[in-house]
Every structure is written in structure tokens, then in C-alpha cells.
Protein backbone atom coordinates (compact mmCIF):
# COMPACT_ATOMS: atom_id res chain seq x y z
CA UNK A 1 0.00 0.00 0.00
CA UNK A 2 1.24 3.31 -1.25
CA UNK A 3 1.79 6.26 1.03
CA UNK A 4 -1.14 9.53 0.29
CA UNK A 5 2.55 11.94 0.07
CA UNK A 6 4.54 9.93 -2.43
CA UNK A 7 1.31 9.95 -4.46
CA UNK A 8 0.53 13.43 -3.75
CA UNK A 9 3.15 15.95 -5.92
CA UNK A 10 0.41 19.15 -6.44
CA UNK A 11 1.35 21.11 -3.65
CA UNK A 12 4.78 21.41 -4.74
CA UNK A 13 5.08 24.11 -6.93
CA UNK A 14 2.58 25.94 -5.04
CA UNK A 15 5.67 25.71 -2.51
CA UNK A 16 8.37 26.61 -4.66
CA UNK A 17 6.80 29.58 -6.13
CA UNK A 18 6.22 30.71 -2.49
CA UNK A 19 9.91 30.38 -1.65
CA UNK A 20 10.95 32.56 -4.80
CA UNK A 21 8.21 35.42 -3.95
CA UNK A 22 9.69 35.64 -0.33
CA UNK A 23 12.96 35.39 -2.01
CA UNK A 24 11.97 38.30 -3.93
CA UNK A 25 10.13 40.32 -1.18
CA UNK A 26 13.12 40.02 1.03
CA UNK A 27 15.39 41.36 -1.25
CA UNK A 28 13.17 44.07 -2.92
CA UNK A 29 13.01 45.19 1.31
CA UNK A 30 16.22 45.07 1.46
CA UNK A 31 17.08 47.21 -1.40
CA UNK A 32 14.42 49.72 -0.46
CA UNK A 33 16.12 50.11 3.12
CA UNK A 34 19.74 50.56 1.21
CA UNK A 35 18.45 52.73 -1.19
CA UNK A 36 16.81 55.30 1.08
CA UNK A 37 15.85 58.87 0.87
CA UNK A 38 16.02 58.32 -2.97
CA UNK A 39 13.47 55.62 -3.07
CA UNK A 40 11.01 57.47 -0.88
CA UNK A 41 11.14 60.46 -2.96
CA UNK A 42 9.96 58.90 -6.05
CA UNK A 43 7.72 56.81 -4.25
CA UNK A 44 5.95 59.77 -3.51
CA UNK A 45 6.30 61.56 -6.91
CA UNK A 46 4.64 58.54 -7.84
CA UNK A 47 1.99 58.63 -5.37
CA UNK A 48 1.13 61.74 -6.20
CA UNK A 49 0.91 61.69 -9.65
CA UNK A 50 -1.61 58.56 -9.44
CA UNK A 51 -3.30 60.69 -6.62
CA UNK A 52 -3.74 63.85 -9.52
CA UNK A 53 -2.07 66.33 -7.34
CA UNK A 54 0.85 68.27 -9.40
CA UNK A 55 3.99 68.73 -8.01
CA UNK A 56 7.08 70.54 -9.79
CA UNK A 57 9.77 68.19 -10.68
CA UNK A 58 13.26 69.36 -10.89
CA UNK A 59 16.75 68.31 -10.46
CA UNK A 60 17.25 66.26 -7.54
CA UNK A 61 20.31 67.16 -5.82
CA UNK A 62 23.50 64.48 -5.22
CA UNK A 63 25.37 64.49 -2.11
CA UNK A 64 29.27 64.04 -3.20
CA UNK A 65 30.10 62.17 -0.86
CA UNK A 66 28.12 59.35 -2.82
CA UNK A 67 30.20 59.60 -6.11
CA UNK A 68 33.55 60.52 -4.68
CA UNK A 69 36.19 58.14 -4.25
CA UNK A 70 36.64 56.97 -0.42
CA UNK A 71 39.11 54.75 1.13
CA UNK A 72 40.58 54.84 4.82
CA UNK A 73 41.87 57.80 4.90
CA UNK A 74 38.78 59.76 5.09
CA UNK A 75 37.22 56.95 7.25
CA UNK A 76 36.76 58.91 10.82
CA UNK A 77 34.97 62.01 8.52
CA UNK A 78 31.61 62.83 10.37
CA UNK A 79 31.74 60.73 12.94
CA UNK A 80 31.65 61.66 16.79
CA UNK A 81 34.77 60.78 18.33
CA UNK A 82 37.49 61.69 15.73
CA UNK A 83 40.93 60.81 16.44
């Protein structure tokens, strides 16, 4: 007499397809948290665009600190307790 689970195979990819949407839900949070300030702000342009309120676009300003080259040397900058 066979087993009902070696028979019964449908509930597997309903499993697997759940693993790879947490997969993706996890990692879509976690990007989100790294991302930031940036992410929020068009979140909201988009918001508010699908809510019909207007809101004047324009250039969105870049810190420099997040296109300028860093290494060690600079690795005590705005922080509390420098050296």
C-alpha cells in the first residue's frame, strides 16, 4: 500500500513559487532600506501623480560624498569621536 505523500506531488510548486516570492520580497526590502531617501522620494512623486495632485519636478540634488572616491583615509569624517 502506497503512502497519500509519495502519491501526492500538487502542492509542490505551489511551494516553490512561495519560496521565490519571499525570495523576492526580502530582497526588494532590502534594497528599499539601502536605497533610502532616494526611493522614498519617487515613491511619492509617484503617489502623487496617481493621486492627480501636481507637483514641480526638478533636479534632484546628489550628495558628493556618494560619487567621490573613499578609502581609509577619510574613514573617521563625520563621525563623533574623531581621532
Amino acid at each position: 500500500m502506497k503512502s497519500k505523500f509519495v502519491l501526492n506531488n500538487y502542492g509542490q510548486g505551489l511551494i516553490e513559487y512561495l519560496i521565490i516570492v519571499a525570495i523576492m520580497a526580502v530582497s526588494t526590502i532590502g534594497i528599499v532600506s539601502l536605497m533610502g531617501q532616494t526611493v522614498k522620494a519617487k515613491f511619492a512623486t509617484i503617489t502623487n501623480s496617481l493621486q492627480g495632485k501636481s507637483q514641480k519636478l526638478g533636479p534632484t540634488n546628489v550628495d558628493p560624498s556618494l560619487y567621490q572616491k573613499s578609502d581609509l583615509g577619510n574613514f573617521f569624517e563625520n563621525t563623533n569621536n574623531n581621532p
